[in-house]
Each structure stands twice: as structure tokens, then as C-alpha cells.
N, C-alpha and C. Protein backbone atom coordinates (compact mmCIF):
# COMPACT_ATOMS: atom_id res chain seq x y z
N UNK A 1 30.31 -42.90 -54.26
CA UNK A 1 29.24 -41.93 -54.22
C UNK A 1 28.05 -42.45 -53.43
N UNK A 2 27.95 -43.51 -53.46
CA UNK A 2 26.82 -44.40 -52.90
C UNK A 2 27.09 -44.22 -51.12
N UNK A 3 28.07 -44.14 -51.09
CA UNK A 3 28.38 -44.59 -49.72
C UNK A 3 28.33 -43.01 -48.83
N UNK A 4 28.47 -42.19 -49.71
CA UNK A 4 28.71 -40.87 -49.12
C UNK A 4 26.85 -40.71 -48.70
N UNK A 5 25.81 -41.06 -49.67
CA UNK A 5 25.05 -41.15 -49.95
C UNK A 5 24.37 -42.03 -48.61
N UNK A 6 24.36 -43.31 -48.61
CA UNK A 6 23.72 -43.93 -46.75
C UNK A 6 24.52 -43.00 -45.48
N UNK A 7 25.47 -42.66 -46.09
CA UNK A 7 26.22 -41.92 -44.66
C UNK A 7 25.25 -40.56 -44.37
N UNK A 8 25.12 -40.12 -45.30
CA UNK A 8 24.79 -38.92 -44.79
C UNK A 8 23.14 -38.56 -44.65
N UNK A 9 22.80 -39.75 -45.34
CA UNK A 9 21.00 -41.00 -44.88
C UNK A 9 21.17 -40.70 -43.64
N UNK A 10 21.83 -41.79 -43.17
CA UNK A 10 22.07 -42.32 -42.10
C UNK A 10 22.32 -41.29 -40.70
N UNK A 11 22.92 -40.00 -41.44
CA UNK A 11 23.37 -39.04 -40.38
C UNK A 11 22.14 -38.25 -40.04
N UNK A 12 21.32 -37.96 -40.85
CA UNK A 12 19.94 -37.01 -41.25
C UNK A 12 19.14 -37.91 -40.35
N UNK A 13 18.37 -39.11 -40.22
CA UNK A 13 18.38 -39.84 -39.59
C UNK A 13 18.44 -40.21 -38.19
N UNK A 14 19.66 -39.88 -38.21
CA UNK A 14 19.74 -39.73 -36.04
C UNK A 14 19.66 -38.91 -35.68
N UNK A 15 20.12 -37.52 -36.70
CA UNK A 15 19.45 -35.97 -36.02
C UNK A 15 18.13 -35.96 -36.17
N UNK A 16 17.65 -36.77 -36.96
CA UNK A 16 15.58 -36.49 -36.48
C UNK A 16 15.40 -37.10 -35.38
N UNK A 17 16.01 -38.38 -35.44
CA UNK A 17 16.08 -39.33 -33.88
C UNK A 17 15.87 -38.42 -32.98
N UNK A 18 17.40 -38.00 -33.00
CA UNK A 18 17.81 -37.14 -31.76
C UNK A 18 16.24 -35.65 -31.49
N UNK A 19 16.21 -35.16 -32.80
CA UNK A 19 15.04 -34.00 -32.22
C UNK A 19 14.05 -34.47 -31.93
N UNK A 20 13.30 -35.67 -32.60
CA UNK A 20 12.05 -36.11 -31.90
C UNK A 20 12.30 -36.71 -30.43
N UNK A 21 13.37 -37.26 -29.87
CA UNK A 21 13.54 -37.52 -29.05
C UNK A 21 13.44 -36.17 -27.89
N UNK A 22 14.56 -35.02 -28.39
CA UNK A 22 14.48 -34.39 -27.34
C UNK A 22 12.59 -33.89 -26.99
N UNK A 23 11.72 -33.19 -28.31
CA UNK A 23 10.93 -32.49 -28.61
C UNK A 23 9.75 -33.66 -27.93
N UNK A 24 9.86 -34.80 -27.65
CA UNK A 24 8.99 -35.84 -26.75
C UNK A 24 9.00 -35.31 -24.76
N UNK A 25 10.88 -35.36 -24.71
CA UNK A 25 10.63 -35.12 -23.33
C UNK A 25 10.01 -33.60 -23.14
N UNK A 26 10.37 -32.92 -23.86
CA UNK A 26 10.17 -31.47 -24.12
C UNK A 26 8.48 -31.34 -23.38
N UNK A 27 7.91 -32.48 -24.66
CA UNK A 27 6.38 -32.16 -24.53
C UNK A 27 5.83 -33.24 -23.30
N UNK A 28 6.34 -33.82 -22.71
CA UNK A 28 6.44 -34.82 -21.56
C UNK A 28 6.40 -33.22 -20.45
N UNK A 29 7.31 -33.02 -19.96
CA UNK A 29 7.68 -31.81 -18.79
C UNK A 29 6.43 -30.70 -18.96
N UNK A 30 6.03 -30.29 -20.56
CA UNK A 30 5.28 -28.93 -20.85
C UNK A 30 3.90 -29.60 -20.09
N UNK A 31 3.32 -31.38 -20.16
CA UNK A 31 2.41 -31.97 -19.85
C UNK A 31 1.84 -32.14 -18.84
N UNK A 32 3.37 -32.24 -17.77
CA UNK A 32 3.43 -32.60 -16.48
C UNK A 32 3.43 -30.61 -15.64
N UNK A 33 3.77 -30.03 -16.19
CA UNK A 33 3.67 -28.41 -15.78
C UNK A 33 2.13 -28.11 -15.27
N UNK A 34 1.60 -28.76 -16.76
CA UNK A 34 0.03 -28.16 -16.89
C UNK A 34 -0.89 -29.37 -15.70
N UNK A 35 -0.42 -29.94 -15.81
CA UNK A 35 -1.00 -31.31 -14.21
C UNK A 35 -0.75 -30.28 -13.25
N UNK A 36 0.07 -29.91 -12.86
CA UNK A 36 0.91 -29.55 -11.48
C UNK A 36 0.16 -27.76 -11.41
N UNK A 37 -0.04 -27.09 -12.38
CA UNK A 37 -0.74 -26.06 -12.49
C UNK A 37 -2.15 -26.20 -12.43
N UNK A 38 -2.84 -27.02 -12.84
CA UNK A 38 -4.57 -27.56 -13.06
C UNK A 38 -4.88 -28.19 -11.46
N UNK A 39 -3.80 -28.68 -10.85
CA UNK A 39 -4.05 -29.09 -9.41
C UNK A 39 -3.73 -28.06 -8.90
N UNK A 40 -2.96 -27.26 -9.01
CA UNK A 40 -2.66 -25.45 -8.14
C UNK A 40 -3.68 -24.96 -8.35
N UNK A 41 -4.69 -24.44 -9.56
CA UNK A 41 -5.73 -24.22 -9.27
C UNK A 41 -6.66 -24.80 -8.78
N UNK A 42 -6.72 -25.68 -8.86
CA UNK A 42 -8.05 -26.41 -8.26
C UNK A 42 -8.11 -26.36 -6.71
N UNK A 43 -6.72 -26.61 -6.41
CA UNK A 43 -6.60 -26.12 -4.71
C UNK A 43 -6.82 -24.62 -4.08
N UNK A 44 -6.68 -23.89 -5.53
CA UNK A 44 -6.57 -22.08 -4.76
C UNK A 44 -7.86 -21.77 -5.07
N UNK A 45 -8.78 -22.73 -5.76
CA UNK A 45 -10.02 -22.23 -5.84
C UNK A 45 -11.11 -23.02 -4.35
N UNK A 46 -10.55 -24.12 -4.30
CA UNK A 46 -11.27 -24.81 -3.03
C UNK A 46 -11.01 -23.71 -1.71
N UNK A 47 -9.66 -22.95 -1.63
CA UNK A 47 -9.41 -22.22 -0.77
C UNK A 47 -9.82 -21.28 -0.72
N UNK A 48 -10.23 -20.68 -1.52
CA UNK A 48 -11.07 -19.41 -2.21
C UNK A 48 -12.58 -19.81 -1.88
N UNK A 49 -13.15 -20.67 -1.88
CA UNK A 49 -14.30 -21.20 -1.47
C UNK A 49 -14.66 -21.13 -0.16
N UNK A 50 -13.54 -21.64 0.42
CA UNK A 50 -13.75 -21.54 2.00
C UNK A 50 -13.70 -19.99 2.70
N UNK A 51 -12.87 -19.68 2.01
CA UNK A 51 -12.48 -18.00 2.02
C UNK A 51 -13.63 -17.22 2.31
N UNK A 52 -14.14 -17.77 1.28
CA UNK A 52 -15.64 -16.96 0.68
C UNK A 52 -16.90 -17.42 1.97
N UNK A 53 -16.57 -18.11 2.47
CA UNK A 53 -17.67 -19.12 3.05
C UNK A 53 -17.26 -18.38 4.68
N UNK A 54 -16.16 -18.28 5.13
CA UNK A 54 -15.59 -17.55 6.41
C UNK A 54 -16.24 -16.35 6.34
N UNK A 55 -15.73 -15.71 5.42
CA UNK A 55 -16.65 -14.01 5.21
C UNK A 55 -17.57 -13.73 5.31
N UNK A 56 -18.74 -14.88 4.96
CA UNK A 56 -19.83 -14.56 4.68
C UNK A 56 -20.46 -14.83 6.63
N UNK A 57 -19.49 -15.77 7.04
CA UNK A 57 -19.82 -15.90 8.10
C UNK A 57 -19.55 -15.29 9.32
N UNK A 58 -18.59 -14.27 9.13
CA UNK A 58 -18.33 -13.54 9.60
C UNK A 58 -18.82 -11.79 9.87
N UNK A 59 -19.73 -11.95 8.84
CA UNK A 59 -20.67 -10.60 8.00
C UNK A 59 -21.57 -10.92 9.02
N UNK A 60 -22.12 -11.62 9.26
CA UNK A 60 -23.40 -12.25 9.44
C UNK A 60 -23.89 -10.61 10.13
N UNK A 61 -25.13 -10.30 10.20
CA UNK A 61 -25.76 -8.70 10.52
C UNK A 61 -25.89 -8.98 11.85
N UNK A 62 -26.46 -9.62 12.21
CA UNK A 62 -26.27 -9.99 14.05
C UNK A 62 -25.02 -10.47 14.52
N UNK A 63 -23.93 -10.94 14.11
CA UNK A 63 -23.07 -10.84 14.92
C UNK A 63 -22.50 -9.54 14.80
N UNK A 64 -22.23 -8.67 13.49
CA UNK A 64 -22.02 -7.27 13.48
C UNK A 64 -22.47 -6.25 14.32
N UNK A 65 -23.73 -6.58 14.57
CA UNK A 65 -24.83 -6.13 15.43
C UNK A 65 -24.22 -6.14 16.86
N UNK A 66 -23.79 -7.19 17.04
CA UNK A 66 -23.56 -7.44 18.75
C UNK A 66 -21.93 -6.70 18.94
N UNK A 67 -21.44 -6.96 17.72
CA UNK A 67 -19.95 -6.42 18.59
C UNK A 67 -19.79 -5.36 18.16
N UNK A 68 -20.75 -4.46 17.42
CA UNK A 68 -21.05 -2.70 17.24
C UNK A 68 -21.55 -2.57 18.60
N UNK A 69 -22.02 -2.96 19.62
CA UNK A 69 -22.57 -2.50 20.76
C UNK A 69 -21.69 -2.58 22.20
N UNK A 70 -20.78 -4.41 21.79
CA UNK A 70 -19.85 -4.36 22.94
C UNK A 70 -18.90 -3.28 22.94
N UNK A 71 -18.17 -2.84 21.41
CA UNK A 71 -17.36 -1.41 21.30
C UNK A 71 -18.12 -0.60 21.23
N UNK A 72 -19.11 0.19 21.65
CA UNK A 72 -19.74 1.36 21.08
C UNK A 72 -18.74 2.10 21.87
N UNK A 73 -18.51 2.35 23.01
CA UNK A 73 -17.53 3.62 23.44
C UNK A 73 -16.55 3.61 22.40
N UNK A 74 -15.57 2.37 22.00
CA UNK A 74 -14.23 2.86 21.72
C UNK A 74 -14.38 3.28 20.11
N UNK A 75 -15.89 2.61 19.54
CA UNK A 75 -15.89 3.06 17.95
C UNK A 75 -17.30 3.65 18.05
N UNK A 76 -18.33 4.33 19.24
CA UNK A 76 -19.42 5.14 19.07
C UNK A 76 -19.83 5.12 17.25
N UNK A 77 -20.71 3.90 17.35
CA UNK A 77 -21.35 3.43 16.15
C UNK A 77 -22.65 3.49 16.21
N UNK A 78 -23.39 4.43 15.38
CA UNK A 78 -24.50 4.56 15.61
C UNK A 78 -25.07 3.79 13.62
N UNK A 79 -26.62 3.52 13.85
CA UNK A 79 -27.64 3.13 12.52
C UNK A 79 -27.61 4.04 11.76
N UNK A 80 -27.60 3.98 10.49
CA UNK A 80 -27.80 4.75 9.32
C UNK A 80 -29.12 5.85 9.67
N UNK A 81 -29.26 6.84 9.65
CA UNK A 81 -30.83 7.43 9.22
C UNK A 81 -30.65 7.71 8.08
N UNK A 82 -31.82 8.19 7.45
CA UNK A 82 -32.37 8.99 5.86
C UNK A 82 -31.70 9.78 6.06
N UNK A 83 -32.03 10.47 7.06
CA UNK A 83 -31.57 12.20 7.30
C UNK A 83 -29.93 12.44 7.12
N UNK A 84 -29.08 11.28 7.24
CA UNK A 84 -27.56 11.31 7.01
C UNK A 84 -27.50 11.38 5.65
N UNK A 85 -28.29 11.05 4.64
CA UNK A 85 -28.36 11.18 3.59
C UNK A 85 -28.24 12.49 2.56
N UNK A 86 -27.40 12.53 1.69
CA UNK A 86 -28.16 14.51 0.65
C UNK A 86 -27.77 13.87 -0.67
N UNK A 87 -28.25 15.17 -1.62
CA UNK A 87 -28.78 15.02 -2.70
C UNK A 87 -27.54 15.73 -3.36
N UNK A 88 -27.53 15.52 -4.88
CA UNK A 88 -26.16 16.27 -5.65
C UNK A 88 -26.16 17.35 -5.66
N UNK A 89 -27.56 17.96 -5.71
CA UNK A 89 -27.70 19.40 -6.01
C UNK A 89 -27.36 19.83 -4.43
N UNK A 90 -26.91 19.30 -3.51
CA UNK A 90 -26.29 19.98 -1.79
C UNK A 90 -25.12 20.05 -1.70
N UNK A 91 -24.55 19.25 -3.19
CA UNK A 91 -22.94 19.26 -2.74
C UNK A 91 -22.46 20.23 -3.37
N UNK A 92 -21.27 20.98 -2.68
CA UNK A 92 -20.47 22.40 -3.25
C UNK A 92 -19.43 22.08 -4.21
N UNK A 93 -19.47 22.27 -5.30
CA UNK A 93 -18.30 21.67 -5.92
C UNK A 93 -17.65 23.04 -6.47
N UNK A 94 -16.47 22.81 -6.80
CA UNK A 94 -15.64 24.15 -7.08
C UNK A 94 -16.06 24.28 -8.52
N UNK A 95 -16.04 25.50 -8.69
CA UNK A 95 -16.40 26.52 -9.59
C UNK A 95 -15.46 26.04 -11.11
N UNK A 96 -16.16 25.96 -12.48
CA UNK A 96 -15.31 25.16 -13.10
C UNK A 96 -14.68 26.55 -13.72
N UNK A 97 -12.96 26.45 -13.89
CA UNK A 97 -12.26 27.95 -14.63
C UNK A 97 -12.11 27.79 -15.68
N UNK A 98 -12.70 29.18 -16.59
CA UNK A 98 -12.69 29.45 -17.91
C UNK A 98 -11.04 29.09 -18.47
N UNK A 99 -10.91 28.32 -19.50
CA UNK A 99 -9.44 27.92 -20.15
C UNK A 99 -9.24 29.32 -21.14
N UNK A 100 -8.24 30.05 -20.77
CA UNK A 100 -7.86 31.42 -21.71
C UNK A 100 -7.16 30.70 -22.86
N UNK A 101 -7.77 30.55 -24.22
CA UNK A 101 -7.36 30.72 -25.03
C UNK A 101 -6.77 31.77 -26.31
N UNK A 102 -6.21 32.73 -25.38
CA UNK A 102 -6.15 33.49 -26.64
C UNK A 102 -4.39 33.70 -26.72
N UNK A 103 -3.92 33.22 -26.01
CA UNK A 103 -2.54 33.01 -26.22
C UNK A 103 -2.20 31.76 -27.33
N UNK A 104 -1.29 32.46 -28.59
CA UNK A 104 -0.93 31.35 -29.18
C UNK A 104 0.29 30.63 -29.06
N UNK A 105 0.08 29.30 -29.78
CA UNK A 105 1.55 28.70 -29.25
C UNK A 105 2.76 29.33 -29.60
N UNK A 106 2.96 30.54 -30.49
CA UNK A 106 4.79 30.92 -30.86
C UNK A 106 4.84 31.81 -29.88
N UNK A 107 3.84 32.19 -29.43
CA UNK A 107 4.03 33.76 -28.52
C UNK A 107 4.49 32.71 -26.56
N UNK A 108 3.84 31.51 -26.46
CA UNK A 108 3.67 30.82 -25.38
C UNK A 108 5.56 30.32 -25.11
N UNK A 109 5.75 29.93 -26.69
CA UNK A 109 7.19 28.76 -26.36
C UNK A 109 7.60 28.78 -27.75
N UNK A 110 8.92 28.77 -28.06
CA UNK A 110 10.29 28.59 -28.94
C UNK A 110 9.64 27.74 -29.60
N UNK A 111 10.13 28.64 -31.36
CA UNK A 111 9.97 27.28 -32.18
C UNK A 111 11.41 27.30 -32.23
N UNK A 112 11.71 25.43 -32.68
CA UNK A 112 13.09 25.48 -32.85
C UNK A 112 12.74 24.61 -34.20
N UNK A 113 13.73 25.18 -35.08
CA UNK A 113 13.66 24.65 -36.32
C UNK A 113 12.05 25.91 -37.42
N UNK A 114 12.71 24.83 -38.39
CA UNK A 114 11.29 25.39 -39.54
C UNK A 114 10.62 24.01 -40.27
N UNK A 115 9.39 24.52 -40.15
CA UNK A 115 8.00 23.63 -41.04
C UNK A 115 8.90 22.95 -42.04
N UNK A 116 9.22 22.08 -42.67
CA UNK A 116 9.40 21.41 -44.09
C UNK A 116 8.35 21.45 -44.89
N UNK A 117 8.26 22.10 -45.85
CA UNK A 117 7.53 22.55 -47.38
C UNK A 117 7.23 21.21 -48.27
């Protein structure tokens, strides 16, 4: 009885072995993911930086300025005035339609079946 007893100690034992073992590399790989992801961002945000930094340099109002004038024929770009401007009360908006309610739903569409009591 004793012996059945270390054996099966003994067996309980190397299956914890065995799961802490696997559940180590497990958390080893989940460790090394989050490295390899924390440096992916950190690179798509430096790139995103520069991104941001091109655009802004590219906006710039005087260079916009200058190459609205070298195309003016092919994109005739003219300055904002006030006067391009209007107010809500200028805009036409369609007429809102009265919803007819006086149709009811059995007369509209099929009942199928009956209410349960």
C-alpha cells in the first residue's frame, strides 16, 4: 500500500514538474511577444512623429500660397471672401412630411397567430 502510495507521489509530482515547466516557457514567449510589440510601437510612433512633422511642413501657408498660383489655370484658385459665406436661415431645406397616422397596424399587415391570454 505504501508503495502504491510514493508511486503515485511521485507521479503527481512530475505532472506539476511537467506543467510548471511548460506554463514557464509559456510565460517566457507571452514576455518576449510584449518586448517585440512595445518596440513595434515605439517605432510606429517615432514614424508617426515624423509623419506629423512632414505635414506640417508641407502645409506651410506660403508654400501653399506659391503653388496655388503656379496652377491657377489648371485648378483657378481663388481667396476665401465673407461674401462666399451664408447663413442657415439661406439654406432651402426640404419641407418636413406630415407621418399619416391613422392607419392601424391589422388593417396595414396580417396577423398571424393569436395574443396568448
Amino acid at each position: 500500500m505504501r508503495s502504491l502510495l510514493y508511486i503515485t507521489s511521485a507521479l503527481i509530482v512530475m505532472g506539476l514538474a511537467y506543467w510548471a515547466y511548460s506554463e514557464n516557457y509559456k510565460t517566457q514567449a507571452s514576455l518576449d511577444e510584449v518586448d517585440r510589440l512595445q518596440r513595434d510601437i515605439g517605432a510606429m510612433q517615432e514614424e508617426l512623429a515624423v509623419l506629423r512633422a512632414e505635414w506640417a511642413y508641407l502645409n506651410r501657408p506660403d508654400r501653399l500660397r506659391e503653388l496655388a498660383v503656379m496652377n491657377f489655370e489648371a485648378l483657378e484658385l481663388v481667396p476665401l471672401e465673407p461674401e462666399q459665406f451664408g447663413r442657415v436661415d439661406q439654406v432651402a431645406f426640404p419641407p418636413k412630411e406630415a407621418l399619416d397616422l391613422t392607419d392601424s397596424i391589422t388593417e396595414t399587415f396580417d396577423v398571424i397567430g393569436e395574443v396568448p391570454q
